[in-house]
C-alpha atoms as a PDB file:
ATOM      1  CA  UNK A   1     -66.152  70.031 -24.259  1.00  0.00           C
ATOM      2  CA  UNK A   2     -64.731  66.905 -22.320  1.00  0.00           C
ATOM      3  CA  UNK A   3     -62.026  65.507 -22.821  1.00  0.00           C
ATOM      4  CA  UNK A   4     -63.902  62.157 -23.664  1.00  0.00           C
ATOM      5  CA  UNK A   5     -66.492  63.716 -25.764  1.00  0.00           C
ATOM      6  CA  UNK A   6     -63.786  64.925 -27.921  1.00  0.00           C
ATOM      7  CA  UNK A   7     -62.742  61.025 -28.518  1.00  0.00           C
ATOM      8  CA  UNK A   8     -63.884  59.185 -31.996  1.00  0.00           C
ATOM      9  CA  UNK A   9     -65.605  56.428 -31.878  1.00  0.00           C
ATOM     10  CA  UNK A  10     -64.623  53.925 -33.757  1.00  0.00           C
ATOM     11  CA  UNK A  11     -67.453  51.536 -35.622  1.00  0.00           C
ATOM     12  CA  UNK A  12     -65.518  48.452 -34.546  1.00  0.00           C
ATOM     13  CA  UNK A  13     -65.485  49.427 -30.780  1.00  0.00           C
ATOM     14  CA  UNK A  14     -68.984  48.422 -30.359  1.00  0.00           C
ATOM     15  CA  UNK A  15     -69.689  44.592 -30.127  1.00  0.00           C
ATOM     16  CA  UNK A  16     -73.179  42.364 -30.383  1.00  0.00           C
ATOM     17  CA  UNK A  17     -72.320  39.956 -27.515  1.00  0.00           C
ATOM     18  CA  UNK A  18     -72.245  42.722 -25.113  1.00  0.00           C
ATOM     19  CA  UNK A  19     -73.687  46.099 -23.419  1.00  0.00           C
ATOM     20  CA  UNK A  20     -72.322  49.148 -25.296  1.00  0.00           C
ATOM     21  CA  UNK A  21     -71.984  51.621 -22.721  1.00  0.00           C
ATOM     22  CA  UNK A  22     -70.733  54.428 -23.866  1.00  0.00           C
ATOM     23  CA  UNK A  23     -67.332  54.503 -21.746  1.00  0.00           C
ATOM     24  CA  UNK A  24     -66.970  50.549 -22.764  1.00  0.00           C
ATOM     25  CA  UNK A  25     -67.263  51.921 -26.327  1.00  0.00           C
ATOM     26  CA  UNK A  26     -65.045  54.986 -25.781  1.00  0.00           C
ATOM     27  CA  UNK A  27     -62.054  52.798 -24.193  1.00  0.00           C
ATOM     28  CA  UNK A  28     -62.463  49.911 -26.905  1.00  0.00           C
ATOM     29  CA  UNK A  29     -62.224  52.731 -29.583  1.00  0.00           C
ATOM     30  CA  UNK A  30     -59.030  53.646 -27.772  1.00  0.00           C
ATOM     31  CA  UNK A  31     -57.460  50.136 -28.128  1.00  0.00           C
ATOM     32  CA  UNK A  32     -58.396  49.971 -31.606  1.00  0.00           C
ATOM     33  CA  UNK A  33     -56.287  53.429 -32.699  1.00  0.00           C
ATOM     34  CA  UNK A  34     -53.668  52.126 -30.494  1.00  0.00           C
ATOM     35  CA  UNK A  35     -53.585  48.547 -32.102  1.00  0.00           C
ATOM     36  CA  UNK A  36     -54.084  50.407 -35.827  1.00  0.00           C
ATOM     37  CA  UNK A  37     -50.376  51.824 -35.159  1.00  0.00           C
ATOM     38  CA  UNK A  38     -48.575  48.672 -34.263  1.00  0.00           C
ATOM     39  CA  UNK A  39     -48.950  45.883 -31.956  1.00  0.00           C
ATOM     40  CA  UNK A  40     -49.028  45.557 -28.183  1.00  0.00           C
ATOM     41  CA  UNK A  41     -48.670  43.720 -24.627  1.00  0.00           C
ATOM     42  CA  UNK A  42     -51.726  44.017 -22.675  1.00  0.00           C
ATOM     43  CA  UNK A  43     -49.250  45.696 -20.261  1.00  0.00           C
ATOM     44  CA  UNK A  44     -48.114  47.650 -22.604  1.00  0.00           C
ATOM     45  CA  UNK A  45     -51.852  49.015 -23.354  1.00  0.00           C
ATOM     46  CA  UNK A  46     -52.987  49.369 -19.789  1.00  0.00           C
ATOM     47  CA  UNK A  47     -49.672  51.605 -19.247  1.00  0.00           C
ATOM     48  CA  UNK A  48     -50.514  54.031 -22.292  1.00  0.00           C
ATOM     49  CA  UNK A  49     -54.106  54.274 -21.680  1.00  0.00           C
ATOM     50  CA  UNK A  50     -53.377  54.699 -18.097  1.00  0.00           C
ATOM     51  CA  UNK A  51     -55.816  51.728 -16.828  1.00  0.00           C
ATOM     52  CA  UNK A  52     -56.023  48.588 -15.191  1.00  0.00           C
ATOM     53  CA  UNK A  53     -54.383  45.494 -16.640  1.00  0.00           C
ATOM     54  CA  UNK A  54     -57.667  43.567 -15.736  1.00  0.00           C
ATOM     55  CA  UNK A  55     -60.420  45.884 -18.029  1.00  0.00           C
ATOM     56  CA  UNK A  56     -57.925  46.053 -20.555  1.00  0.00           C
ATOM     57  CA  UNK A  57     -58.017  42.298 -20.543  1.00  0.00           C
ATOM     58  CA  UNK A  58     -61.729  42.334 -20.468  1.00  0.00           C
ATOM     59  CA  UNK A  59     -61.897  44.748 -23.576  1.00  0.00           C
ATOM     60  CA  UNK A  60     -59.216  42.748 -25.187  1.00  0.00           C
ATOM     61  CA  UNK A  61     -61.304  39.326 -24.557  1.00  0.00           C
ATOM     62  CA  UNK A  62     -64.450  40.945 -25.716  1.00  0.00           C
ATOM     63  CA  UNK A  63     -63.178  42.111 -28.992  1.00  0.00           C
ATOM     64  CA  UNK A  64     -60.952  38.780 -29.694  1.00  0.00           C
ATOM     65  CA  UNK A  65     -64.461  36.346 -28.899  1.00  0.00           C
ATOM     66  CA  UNK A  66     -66.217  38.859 -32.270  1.00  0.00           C
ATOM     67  CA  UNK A  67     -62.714  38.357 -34.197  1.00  0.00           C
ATOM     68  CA  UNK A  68     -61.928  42.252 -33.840  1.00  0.00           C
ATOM     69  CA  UNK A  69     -58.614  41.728 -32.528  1.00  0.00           C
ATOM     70  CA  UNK A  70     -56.095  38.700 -32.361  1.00  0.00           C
ATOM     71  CA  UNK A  71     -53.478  37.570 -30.046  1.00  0.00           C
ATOM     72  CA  UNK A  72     -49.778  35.837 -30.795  1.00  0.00           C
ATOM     73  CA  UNK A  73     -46.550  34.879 -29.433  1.00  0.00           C
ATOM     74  CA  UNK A  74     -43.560  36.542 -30.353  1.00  0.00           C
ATOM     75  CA  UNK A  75     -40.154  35.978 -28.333  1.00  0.00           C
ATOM     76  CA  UNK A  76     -42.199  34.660 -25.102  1.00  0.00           C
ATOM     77  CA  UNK A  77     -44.515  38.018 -25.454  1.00  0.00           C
ATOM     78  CA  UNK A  78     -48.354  38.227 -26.222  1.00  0.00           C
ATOM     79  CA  UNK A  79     -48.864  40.556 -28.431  1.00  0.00           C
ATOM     80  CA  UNK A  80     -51.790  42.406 -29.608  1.00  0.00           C
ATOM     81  CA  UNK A  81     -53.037  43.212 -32.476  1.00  0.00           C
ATOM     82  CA  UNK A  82     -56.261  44.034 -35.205  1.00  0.00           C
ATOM     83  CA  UNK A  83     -57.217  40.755 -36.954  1.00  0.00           C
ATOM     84  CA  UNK A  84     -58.733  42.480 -39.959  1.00  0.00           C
ATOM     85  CA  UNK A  85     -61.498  40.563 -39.477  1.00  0.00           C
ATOM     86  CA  UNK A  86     -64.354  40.830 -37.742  1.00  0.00           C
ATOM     87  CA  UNK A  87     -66.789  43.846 -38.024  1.00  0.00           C
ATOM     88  CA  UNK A  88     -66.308  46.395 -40.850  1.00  0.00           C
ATOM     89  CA  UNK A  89     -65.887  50.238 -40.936  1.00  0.00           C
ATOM     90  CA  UNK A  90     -68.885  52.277 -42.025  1.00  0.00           C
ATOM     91  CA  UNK A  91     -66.320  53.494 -44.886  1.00  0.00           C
ATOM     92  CA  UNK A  92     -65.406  49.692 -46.346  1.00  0.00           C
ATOM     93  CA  UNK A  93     -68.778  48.671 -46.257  1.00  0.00           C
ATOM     94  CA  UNK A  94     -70.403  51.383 -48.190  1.00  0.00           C
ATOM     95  CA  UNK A  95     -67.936  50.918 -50.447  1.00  0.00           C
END
């Protein structure tokens, strides 16, 4: 089994204004565990998922324009982070 195969997908990671490839789907599920744990830089991100700054920007943009994910300032940094809005899990809908 791959190493990506063995990923989860996460229900928010795939967006209606966009393609959902399945890598596109596999790194945005990525940013979203990452973001579930605390927030980040976009540096910070591209460093621990070991890609470029600019498609972690691109993810990042994608997911903010569909309200998955927010941005805010805090001491000169922009941070990261879920928004709790946007699209819901598969879980908190069907419940």
């Amino acid at each position: 089994m791959s190493e990506q195969s063995a990923e989860i997908i996460r229900s928010r990671a795939f967006l209606r204004r966009v393609r959902n490839v399945r890598k596109g789907i596999l790194t945005r599920s990525r940013i979203i565990e990452r973001l579930s744990e605390k927030a980040y830089t976009m540096g910070q991100l591209a460093e621990e998922l070991e890609m470029s700054s600019s498609a972690v920007r691109r993810h990042l943009n994608n997911m903010l324009a569909e309200g998955i994910v927010e941005k805010f300032k805090y001491r000169g940094k922009t941070l990261w982070r879920l928004s709790g809005y946007g699209q819901t899990s598969l879980e908190e809908a069907l419940s």
